[in-house]
C-alpha atoms as a PDB file:
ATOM      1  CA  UNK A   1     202.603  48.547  18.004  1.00  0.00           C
ATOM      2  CA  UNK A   2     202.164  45.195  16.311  1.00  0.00           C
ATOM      3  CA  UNK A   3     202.629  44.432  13.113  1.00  0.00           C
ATOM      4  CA  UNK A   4     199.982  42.959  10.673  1.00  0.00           C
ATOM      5  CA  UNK A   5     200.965  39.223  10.352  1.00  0.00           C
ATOM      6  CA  UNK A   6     203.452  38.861  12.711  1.00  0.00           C
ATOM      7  CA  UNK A   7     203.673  37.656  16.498  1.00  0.00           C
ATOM      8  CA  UNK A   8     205.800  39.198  19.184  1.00  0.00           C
ATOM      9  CA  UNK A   9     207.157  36.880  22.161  1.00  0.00           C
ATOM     10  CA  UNK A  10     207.403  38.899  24.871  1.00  0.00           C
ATOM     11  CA  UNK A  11     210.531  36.761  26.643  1.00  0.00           C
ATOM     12  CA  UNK A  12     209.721  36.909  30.587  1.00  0.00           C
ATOM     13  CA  UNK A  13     212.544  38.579  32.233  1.00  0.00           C
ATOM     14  CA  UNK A  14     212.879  36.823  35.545  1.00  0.00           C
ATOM     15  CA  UNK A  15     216.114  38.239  36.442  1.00  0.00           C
ATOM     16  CA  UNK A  16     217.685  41.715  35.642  1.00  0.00           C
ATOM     17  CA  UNK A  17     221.318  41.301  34.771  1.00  0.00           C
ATOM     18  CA  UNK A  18     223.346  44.315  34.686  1.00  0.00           C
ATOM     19  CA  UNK A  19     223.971  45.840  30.828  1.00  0.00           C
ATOM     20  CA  UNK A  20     227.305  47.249  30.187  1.00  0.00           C
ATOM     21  CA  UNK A  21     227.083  49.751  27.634  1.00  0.00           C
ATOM     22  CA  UNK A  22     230.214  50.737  25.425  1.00  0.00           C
ATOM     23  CA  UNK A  23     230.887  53.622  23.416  1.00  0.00           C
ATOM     24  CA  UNK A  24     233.675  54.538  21.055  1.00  0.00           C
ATOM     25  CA  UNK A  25     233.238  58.261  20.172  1.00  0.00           C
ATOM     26  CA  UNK A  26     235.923  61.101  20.075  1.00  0.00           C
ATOM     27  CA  UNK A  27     235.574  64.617  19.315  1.00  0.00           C
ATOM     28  CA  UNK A  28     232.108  64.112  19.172  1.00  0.00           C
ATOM     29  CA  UNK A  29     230.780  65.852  21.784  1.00  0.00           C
ATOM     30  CA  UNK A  30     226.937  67.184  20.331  1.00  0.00           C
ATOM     31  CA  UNK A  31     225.890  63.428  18.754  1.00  0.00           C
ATOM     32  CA  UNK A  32     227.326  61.722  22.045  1.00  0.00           C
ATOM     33  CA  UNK A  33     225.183  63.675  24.403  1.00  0.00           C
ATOM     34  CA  UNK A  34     222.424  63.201  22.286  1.00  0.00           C
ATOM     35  CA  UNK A  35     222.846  59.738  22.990  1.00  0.00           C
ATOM     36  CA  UNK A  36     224.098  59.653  26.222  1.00  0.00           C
ATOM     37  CA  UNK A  37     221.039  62.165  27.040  1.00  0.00           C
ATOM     38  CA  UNK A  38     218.478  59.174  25.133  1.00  0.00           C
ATOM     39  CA  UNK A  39     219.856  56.296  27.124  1.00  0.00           C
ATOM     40  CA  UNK A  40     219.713  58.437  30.346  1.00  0.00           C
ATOM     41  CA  UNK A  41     216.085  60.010  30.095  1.00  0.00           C
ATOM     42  CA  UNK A  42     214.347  57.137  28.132  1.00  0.00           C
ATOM     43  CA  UNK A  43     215.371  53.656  29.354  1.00  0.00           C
ATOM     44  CA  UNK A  44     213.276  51.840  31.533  1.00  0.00           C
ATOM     45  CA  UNK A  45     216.275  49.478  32.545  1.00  0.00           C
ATOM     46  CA  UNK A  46     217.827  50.678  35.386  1.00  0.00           C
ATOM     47  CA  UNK A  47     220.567  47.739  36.542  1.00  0.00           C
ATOM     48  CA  UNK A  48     223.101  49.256  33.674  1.00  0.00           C
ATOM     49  CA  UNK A  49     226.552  50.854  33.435  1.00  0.00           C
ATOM     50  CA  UNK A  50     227.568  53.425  30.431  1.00  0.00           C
ATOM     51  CA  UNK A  51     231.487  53.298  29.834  1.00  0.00           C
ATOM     52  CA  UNK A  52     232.475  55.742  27.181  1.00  0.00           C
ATOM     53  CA  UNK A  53     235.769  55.292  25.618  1.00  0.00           C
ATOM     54  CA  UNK A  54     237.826  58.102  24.252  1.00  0.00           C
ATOM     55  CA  UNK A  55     239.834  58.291  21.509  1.00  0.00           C
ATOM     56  CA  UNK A  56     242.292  60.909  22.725  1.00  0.00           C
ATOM     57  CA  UNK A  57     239.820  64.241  21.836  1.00  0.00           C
ATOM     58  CA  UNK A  58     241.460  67.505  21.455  1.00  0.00           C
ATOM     59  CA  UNK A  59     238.121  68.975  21.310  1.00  0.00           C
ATOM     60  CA  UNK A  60     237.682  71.610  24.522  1.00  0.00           C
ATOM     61  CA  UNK A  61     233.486  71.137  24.521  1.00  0.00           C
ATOM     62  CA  UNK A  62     234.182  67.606  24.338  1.00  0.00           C
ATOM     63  CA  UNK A  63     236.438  66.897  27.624  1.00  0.00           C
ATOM     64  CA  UNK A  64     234.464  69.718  29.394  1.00  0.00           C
ATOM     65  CA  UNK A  65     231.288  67.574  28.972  1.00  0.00           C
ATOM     66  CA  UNK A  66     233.185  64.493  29.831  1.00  0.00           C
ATOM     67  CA  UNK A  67     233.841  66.338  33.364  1.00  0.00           C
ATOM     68  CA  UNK A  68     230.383  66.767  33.813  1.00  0.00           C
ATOM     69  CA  UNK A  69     229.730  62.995  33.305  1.00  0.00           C
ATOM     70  CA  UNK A  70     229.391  60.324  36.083  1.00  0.00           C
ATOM     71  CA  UNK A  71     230.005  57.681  33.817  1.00  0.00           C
ATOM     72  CA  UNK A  72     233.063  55.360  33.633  1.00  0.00           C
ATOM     73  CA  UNK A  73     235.373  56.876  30.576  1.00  0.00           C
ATOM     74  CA  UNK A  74     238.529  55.303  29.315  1.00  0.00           C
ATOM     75  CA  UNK A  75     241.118  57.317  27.321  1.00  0.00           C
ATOM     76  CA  UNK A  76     242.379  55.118  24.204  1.00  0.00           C
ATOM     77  CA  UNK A  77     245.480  56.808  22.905  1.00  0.00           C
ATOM     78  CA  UNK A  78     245.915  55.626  19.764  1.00  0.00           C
ATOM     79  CA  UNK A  79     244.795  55.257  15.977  1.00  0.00           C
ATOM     80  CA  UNK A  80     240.501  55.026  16.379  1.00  0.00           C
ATOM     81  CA  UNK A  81     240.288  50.971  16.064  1.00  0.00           C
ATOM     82  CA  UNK A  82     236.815  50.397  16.958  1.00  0.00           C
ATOM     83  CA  UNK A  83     237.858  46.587  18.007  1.00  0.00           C
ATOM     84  CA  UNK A  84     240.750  47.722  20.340  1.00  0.00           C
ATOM     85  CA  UNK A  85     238.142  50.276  21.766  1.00  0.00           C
ATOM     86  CA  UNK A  86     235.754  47.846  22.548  1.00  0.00           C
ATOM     87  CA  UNK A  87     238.024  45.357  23.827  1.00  0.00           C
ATOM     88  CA  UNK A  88     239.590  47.871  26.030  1.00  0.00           C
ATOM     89  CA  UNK A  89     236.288  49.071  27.214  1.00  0.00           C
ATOM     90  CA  UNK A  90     235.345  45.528  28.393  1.00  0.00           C
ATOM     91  CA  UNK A  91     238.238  44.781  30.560  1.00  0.00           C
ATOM     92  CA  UNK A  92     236.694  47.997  32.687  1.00  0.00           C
ATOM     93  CA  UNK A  93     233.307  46.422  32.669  1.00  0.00           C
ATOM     94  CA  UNK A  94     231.349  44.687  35.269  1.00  0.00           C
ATOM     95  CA  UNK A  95     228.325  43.743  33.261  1.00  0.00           C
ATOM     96  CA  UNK A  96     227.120  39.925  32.610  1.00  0.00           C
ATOM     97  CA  UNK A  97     225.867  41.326  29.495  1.00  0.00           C
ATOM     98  CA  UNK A  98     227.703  44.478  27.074  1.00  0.00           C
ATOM     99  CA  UNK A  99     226.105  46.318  24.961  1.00  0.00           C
ATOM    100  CA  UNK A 100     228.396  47.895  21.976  1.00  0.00           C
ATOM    101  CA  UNK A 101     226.860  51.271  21.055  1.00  0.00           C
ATOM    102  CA  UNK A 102     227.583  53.673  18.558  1.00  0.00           C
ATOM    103  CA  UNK A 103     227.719  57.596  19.388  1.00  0.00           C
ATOM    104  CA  UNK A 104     225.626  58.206  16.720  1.00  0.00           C
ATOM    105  CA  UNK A 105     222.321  56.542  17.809  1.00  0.00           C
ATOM    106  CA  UNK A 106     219.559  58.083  19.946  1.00  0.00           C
ATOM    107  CA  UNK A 107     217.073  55.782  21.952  1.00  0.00           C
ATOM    108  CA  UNK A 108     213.485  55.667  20.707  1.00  0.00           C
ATOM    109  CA  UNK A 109     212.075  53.375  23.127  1.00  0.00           C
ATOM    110  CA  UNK A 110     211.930  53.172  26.585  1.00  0.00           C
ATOM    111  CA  UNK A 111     211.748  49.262  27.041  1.00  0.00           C
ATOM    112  CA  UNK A 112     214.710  48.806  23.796  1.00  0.00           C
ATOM    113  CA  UNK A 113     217.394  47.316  26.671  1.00  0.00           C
ATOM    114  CA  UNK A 114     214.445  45.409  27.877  1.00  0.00           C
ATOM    115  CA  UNK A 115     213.618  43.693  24.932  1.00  0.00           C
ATOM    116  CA  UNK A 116     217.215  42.924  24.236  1.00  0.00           C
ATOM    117  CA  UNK A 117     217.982  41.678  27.403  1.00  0.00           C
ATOM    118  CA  UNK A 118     214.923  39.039  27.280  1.00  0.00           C
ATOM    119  CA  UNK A 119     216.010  37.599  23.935  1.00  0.00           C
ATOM    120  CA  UNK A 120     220.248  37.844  24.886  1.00  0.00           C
ATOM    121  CA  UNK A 121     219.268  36.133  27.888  1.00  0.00           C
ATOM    122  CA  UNK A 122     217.868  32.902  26.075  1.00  0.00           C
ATOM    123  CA  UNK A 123     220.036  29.818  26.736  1.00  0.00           C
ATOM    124  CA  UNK A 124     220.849  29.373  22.659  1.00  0.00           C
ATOM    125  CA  UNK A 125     221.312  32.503  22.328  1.00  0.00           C
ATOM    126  CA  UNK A 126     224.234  34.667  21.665  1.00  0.00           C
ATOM    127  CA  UNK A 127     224.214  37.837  19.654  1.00  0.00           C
ATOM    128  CA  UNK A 128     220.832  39.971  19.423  1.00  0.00           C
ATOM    129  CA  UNK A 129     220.846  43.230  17.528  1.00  0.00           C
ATOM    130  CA  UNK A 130     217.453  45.392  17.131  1.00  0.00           C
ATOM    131  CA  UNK A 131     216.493  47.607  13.860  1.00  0.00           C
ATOM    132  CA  UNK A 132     217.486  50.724  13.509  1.00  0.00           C
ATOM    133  CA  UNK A 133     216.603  53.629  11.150  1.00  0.00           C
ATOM    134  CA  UNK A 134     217.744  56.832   9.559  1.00  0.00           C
ATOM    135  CA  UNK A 135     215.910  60.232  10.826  1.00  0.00           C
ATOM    136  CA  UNK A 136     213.622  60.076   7.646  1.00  0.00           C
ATOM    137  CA  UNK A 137     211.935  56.813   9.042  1.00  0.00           C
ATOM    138  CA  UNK A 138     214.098  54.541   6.648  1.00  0.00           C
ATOM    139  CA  UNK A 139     215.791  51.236   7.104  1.00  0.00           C
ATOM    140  CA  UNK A 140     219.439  51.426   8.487  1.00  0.00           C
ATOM    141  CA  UNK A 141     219.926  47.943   9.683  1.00  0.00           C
ATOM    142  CA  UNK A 142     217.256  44.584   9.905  1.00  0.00           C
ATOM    143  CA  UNK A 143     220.305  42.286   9.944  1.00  0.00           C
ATOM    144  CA  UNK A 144     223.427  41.884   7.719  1.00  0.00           C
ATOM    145  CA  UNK A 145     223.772  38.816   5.432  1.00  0.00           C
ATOM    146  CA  UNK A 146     226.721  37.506   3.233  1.00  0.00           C
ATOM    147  CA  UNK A 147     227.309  37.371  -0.281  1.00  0.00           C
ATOM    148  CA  UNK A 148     228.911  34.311  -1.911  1.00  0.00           C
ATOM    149  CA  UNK A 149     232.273  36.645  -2.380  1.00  0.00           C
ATOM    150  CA  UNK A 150     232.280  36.942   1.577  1.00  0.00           C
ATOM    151  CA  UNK A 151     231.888  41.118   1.618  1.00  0.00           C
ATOM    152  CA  UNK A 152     228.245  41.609   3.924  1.00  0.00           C
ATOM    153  CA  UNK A 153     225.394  44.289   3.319  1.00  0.00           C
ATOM    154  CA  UNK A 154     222.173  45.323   5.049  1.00  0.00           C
ATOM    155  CA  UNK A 155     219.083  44.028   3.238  1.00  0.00           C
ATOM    156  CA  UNK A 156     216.474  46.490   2.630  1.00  0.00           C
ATOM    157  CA  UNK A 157     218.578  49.546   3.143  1.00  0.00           C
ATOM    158  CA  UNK A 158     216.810  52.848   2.764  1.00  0.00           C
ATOM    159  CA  UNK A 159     213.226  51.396   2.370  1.00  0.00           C
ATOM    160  CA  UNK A 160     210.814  52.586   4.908  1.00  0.00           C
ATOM    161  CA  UNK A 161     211.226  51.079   8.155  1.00  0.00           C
ATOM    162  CA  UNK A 162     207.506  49.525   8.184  1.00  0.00           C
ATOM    163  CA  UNK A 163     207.796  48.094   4.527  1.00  0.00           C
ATOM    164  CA  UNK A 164     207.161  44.539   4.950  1.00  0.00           C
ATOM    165  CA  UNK A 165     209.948  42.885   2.251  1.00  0.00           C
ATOM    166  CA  UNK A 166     210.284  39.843   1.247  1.00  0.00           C
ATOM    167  CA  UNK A 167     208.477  37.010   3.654  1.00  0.00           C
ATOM    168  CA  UNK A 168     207.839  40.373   6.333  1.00  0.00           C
ATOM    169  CA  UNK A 169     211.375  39.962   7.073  1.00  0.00           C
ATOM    170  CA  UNK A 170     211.745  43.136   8.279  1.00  0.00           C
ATOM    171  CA  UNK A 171     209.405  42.551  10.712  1.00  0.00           C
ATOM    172  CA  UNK A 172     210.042  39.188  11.978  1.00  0.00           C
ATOM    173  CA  UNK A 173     212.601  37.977  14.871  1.00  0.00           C
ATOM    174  CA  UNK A 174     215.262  35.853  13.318  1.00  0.00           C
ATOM    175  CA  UNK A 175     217.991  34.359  13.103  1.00  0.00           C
ATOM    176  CA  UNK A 176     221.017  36.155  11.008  1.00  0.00           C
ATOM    177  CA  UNK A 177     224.587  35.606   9.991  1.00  0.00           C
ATOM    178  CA  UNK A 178     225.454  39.448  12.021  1.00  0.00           C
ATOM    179  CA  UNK A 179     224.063  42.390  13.109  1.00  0.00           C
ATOM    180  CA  UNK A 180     225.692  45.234  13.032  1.00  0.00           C
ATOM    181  CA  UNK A 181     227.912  46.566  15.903  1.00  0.00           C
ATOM    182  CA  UNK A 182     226.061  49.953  15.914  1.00  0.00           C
ATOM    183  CA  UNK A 183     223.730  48.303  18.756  1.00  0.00           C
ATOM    184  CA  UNK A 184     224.812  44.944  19.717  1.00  0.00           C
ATOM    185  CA  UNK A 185     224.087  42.949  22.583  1.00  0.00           C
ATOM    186  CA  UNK A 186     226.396  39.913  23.784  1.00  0.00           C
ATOM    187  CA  UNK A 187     226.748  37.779  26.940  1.00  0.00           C
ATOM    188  CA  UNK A 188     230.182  38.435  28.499  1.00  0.00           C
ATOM    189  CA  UNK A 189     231.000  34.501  28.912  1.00  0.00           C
ATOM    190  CA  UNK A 190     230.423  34.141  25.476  1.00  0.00           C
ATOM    191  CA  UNK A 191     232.319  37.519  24.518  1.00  0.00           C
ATOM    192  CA  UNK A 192     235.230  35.358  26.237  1.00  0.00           C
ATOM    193  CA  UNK A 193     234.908  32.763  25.293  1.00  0.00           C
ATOM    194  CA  UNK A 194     235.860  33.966  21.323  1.00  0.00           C
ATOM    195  CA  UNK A 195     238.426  35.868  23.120  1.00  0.00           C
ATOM    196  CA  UNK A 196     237.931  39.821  21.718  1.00  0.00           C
ATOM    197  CA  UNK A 197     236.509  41.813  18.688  1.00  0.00           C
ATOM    198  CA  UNK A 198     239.774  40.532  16.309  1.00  0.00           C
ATOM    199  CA  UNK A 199     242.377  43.939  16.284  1.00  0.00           C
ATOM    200  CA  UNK A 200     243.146  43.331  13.003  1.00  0.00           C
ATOM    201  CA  UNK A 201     239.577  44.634  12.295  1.00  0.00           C
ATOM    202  CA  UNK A 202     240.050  48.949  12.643  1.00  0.00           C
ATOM    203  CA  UNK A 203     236.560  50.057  11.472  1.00  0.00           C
ATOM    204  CA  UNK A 204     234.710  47.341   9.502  1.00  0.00           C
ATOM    205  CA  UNK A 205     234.106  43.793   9.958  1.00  0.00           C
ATOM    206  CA  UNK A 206     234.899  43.246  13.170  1.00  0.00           C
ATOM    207  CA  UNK A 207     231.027  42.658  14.298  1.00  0.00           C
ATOM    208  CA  UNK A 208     230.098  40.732  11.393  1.00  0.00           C
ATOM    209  CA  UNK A 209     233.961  38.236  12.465  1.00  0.00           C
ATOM    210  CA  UNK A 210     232.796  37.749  16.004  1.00  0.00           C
ATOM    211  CA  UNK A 211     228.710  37.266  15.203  1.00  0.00           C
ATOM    212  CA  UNK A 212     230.208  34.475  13.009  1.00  0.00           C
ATOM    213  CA  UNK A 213     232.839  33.316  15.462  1.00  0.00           C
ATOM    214  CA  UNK A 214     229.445  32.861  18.077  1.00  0.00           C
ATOM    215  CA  UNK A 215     227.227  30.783  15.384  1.00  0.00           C
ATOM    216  CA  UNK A 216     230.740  28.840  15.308  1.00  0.00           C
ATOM    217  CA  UNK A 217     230.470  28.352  19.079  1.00  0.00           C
ATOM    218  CA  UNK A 218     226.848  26.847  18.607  1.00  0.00           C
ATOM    219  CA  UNK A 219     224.672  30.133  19.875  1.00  0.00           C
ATOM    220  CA  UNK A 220     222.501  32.045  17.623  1.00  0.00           C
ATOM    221  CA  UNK A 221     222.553  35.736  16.250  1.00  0.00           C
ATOM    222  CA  UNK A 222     218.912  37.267  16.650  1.00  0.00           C
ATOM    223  CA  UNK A 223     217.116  40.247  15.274  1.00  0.00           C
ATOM    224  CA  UNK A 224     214.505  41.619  16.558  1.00  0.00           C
ATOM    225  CA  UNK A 225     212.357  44.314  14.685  1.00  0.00           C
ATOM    226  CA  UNK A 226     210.723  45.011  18.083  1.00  0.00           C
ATOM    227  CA  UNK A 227     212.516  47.508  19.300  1.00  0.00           C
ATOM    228  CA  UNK A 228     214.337  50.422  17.377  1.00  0.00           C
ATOM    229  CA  UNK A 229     217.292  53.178  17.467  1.00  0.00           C
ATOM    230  CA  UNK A 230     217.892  56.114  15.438  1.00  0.00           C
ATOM    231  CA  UNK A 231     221.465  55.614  13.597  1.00  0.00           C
ATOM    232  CA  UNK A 232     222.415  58.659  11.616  1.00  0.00           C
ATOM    233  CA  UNK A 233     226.240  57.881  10.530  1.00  0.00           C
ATOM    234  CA  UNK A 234     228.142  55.589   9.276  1.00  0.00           C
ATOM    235  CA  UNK A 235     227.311  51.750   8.843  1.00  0.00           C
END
């Protein structure tokens, strides 16, 4: 619903581009197909690919539900490097726009690639990431900023995800140094264009290096509080 004080633009989406979605996961069988299971049964967007790639699980429940899958799934054989993942996972894709996804998040809303989609497909824009929220209703991410020493944190963390904040900046589309990598929505000419997710980043940092390497390019990194996942783990 909307928001006391706020406007939503409702981008028209004139064309449906197809959405390749990437996830990193291994040995993670139960929290994957609770996601996979989400995007399947509760998105509205149907011109979309899911490409899963696997670090190497050992896990027997995990490959067995892999063979059930008809999904694309590439095996990555060595140490979990979210970046390398990713990267690899694009050269299989065949999306104008990817979507990196963590295994940990669960679909709320049935129009969320919709609403992604519409903003990513802007002309200035480059990077869009949506809120997302901890299973007791709290703030996960509303956008990352920088401190002056250069490390990044989520504003807001933990408060409840229809507090307003400061300005109503949890509820407001706009512009932000990153967004976190746990749902993050890029157009694949620009994704070239800075070349990869840098290798050198394993786990951390490599969203917040390539959302800064786009503002570099000239294209802007949205949020949008107008849609919303469930992220349990990690940041």
């Amino acid at each position: 619903g909307i928001i006391k004080n706020t406007f939503q633009i409702n981008y028209t989406l004139k064309q449906k581009p197809k959405v390749s979605i990437i996830i990193p996961t291994k040995n993670n069988f139960i929290i994957l197909k609770r996601c996979i299971d989400s995007i399947e049964k509760n998105t509205n967007y149907k011109n979309k690919e899911i490409i899963i790639v696997d670090n190497f699980s050992t896990q027997n429940e995990t490959k067995k539900y892999y063979s059930s899958l008809s999904h694309k799934i590439i095996t990555y054989s060595e140490n979990f490097n979210f970046s390398k993942m990713n990267n690899l996972a694009v050269e299989s894709s065949s999306g104008e726009l990817l979507l990196f996804l963590n295994d940990d998040t669960k679909v709320l809303d049935p129009f969320w690639l919709d609403e992604l989609v519409s903003i990513a497909m802007q002309k200035d824009v480059g990077i869009v990431g949506p809120k997302l929220i901890f299973s007791d209703n709290t703030i996960q991410h509303a956008g990352i900023v920088f401190l002056k020493t250069g490390s990044g944190f989520h504003p807001l963390m933990k408060q409840l995800e229809n507090y307003n904040g400061y300005h109503n900046i949890l509820n407001s589309m706009r512009d932000y140094s990153a967004v976190t990598g746990a749902c993050l929505m890029i157009k694949k000419e620009i994704f070239d264009k800075v070349g990869t997710f840098d290798n050198s980043f394993d786990v951390y940092y490599g969203d917040a290096d390539l959302c800064l390497q786009v503002i570099d390019l000239g294209y802007r990194v949205i949020y949008t509080p107008f849609t919303k996942l469930l992220h349990e783990g990690s940041f």
